[in-house]
N, C-alpha and C. Protein backbone atom coordinates (compact mmCIF):
# COMPACT_ATOMS: atom_id res chain seq x y z
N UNK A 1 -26.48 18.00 -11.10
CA UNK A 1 -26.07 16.99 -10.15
C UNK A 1 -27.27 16.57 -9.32
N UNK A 2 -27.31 14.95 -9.01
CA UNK A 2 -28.48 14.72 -7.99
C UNK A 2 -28.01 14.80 -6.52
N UNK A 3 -28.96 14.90 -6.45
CA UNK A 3 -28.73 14.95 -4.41
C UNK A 3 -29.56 13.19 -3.72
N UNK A 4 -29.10 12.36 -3.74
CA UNK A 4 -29.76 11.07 -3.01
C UNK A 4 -29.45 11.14 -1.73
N UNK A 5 -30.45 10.60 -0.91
CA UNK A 5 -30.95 10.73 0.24
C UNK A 5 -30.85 9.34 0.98
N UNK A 6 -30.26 8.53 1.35
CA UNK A 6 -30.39 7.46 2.44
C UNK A 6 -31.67 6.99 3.69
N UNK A 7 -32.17 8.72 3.96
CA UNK A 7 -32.73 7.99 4.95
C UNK A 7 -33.87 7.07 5.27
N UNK A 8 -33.54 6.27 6.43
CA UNK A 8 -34.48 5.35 6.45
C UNK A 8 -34.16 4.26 6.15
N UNK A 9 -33.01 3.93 4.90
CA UNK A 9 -32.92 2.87 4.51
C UNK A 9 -32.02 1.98 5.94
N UNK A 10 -32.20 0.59 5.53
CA UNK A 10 -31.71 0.15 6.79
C UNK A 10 -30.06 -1.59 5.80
N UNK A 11 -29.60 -1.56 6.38
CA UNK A 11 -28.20 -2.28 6.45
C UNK A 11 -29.12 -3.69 6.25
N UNK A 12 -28.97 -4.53 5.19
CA UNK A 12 -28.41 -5.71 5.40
C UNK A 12 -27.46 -6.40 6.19
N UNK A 13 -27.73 -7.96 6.43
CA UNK A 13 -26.79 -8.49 7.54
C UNK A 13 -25.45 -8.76 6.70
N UNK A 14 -25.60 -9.03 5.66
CA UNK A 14 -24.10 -8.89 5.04
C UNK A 14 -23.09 -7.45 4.55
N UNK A 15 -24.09 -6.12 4.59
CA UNK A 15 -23.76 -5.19 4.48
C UNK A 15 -23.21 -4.82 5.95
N UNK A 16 -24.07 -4.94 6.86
CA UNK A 16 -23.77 -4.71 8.53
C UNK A 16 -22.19 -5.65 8.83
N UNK A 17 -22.25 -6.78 8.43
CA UNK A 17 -20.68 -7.74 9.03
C UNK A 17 -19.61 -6.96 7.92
N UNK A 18 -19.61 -6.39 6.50
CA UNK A 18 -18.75 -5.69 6.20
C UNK A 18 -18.46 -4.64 6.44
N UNK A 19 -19.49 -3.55 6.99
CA UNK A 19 -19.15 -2.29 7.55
C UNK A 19 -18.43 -2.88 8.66
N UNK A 20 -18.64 -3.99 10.00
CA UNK A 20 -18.20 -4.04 11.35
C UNK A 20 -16.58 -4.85 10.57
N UNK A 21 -16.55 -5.29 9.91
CA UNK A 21 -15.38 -5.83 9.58
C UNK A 21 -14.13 -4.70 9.09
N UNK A 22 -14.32 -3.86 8.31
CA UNK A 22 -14.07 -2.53 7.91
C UNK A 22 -13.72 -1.73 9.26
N UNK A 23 -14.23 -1.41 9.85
CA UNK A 23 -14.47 -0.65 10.86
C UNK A 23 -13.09 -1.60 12.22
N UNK A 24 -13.28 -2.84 12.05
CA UNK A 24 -12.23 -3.63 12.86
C UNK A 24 -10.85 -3.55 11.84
N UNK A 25 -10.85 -3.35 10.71
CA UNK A 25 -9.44 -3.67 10.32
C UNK A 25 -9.04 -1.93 10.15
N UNK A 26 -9.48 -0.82 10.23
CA UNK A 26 -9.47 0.59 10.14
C UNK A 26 -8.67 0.71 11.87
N UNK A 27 -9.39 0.13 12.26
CA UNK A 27 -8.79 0.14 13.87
C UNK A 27 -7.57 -0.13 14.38
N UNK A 28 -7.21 -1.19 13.76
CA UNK A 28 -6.14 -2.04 13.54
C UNK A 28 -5.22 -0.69 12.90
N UNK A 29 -5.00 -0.42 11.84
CA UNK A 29 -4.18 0.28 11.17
C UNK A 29 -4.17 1.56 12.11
N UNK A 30 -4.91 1.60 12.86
CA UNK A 30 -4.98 3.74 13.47
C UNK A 30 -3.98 2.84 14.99
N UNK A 31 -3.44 1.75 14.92
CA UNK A 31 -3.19 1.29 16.32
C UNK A 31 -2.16 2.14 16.64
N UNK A 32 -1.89 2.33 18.04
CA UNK A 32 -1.01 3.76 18.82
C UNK A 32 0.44 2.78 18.64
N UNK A 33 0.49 1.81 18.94
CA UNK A 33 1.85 1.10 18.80
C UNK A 33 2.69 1.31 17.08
N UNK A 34 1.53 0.93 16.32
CA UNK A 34 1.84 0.78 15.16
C UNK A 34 2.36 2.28 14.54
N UNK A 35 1.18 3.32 15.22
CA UNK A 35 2.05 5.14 14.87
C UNK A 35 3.01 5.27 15.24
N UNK A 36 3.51 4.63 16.90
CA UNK A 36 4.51 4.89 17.31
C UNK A 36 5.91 4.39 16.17
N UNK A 37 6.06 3.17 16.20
CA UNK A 37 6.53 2.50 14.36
C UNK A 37 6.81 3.53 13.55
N UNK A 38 5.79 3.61 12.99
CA UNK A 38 5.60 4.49 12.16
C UNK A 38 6.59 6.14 12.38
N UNK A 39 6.40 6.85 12.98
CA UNK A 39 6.93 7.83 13.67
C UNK A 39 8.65 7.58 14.11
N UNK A 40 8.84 6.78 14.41
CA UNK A 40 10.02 6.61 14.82
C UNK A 40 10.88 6.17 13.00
N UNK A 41 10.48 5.54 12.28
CA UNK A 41 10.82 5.16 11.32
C UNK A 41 10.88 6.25 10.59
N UNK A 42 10.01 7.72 10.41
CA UNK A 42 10.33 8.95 9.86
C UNK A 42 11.30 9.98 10.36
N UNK A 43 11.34 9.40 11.70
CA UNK A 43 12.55 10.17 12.56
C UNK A 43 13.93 9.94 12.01
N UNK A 44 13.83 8.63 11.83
CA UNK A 44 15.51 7.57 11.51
C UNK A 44 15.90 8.56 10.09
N UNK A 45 14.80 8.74 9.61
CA UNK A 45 14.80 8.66 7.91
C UNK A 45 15.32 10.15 7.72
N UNK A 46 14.87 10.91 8.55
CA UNK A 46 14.61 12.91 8.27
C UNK A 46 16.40 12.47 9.50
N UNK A 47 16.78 12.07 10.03
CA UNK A 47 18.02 12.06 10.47
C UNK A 47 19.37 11.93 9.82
N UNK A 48 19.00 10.51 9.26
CA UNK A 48 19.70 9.90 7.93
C UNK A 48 19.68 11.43 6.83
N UNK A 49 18.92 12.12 6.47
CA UNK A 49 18.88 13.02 5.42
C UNK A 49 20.14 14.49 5.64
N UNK A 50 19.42 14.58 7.16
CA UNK A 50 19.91 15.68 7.63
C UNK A 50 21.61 15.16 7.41
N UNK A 51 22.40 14.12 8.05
CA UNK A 51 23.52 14.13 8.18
C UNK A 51 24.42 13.75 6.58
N UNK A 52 22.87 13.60 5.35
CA UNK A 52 23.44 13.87 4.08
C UNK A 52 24.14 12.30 3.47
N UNK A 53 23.50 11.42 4.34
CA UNK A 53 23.05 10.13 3.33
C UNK A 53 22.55 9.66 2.78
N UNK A 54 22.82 9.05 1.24
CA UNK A 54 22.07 8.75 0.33
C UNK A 54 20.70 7.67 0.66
N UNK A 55 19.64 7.89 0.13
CA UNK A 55 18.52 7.11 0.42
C UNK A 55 19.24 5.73 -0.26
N UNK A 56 18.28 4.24 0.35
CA UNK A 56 18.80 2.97 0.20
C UNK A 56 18.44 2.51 -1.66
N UNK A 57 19.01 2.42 -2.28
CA UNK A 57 18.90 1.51 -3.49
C UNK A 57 17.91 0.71 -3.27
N UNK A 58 16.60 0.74 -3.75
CA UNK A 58 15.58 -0.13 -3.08
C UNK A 58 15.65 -1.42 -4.85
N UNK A 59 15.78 -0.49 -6.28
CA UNK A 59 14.92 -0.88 -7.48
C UNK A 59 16.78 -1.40 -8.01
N UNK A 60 16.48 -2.20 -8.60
CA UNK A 60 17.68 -3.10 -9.19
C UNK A 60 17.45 -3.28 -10.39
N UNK A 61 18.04 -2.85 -11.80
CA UNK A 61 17.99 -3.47 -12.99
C UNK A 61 18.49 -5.10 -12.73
N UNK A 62 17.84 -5.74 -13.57
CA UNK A 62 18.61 -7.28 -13.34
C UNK A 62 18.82 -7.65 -14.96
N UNK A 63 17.96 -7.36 -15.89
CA UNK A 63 18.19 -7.69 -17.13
C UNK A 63 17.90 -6.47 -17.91
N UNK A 64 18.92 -6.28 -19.05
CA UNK A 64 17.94 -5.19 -19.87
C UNK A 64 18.46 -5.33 -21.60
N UNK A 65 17.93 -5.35 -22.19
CA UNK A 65 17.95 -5.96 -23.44
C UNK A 65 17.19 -4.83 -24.40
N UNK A 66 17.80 -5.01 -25.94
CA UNK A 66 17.06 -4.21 -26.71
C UNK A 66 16.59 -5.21 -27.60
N UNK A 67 16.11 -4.39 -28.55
CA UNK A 67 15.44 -4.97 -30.13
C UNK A 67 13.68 -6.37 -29.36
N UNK A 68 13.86 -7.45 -30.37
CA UNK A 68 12.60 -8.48 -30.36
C UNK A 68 12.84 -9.59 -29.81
N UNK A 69 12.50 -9.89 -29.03
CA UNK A 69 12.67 -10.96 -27.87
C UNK A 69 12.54 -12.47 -29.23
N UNK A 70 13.19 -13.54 -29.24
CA UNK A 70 13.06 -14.66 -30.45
C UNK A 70 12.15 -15.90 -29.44
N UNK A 71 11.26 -15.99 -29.75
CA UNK A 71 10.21 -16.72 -28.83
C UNK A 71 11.01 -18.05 -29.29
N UNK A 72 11.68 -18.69 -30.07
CA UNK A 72 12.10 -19.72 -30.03
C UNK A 72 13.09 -20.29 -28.67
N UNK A 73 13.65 -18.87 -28.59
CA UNK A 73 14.85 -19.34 -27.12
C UNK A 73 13.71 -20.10 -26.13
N UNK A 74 12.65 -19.34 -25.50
CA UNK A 74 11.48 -19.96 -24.58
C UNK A 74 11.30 -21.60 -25.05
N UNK A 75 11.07 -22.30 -26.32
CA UNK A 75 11.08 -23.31 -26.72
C UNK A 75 12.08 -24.34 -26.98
N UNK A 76 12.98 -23.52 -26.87
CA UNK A 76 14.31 -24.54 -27.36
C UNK A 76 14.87 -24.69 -28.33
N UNK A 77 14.15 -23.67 -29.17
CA UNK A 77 14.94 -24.03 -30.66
C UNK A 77 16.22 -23.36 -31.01
């Protein structure tokens, strides 16, 4: 395995506005309002469990078909 070394090297200005851009939308996501959200929404959920209700049906079959699809139906024939 190699060992590479950085130092010294220095940031480009387009490398520098994507680290500060990165670094602003990382911020955003760690926001205390948004944990709070967050937190309260695992509370609802571990509550809901405890009193032994089924989790929500999120995934829906809508079509389901066997065998070779007849590419003519798509065309009209």
């Amino acid at each position: 395995m190699r060992t590479v070394s950085f130092q010294g090297t220095q940031l480009s200005a387009s490398e520098r506005r994507s680290l500060e851009l990165r670094r602003q939308v990382q911020a955003s996501f760690l926001n205390p309002a948004l944990q709070v959200q967050v937190d309260q929404t695992f509370e609802y959920l571990d509550k809901r469990k405890e009193q032994g209700a089924k989790p929500e049906k999120i995934w829906v079959l809508d079509y389901s078909t066997k065998g070779t699809p007849f590419l003519g139906d798509v065309f009209g024939y």
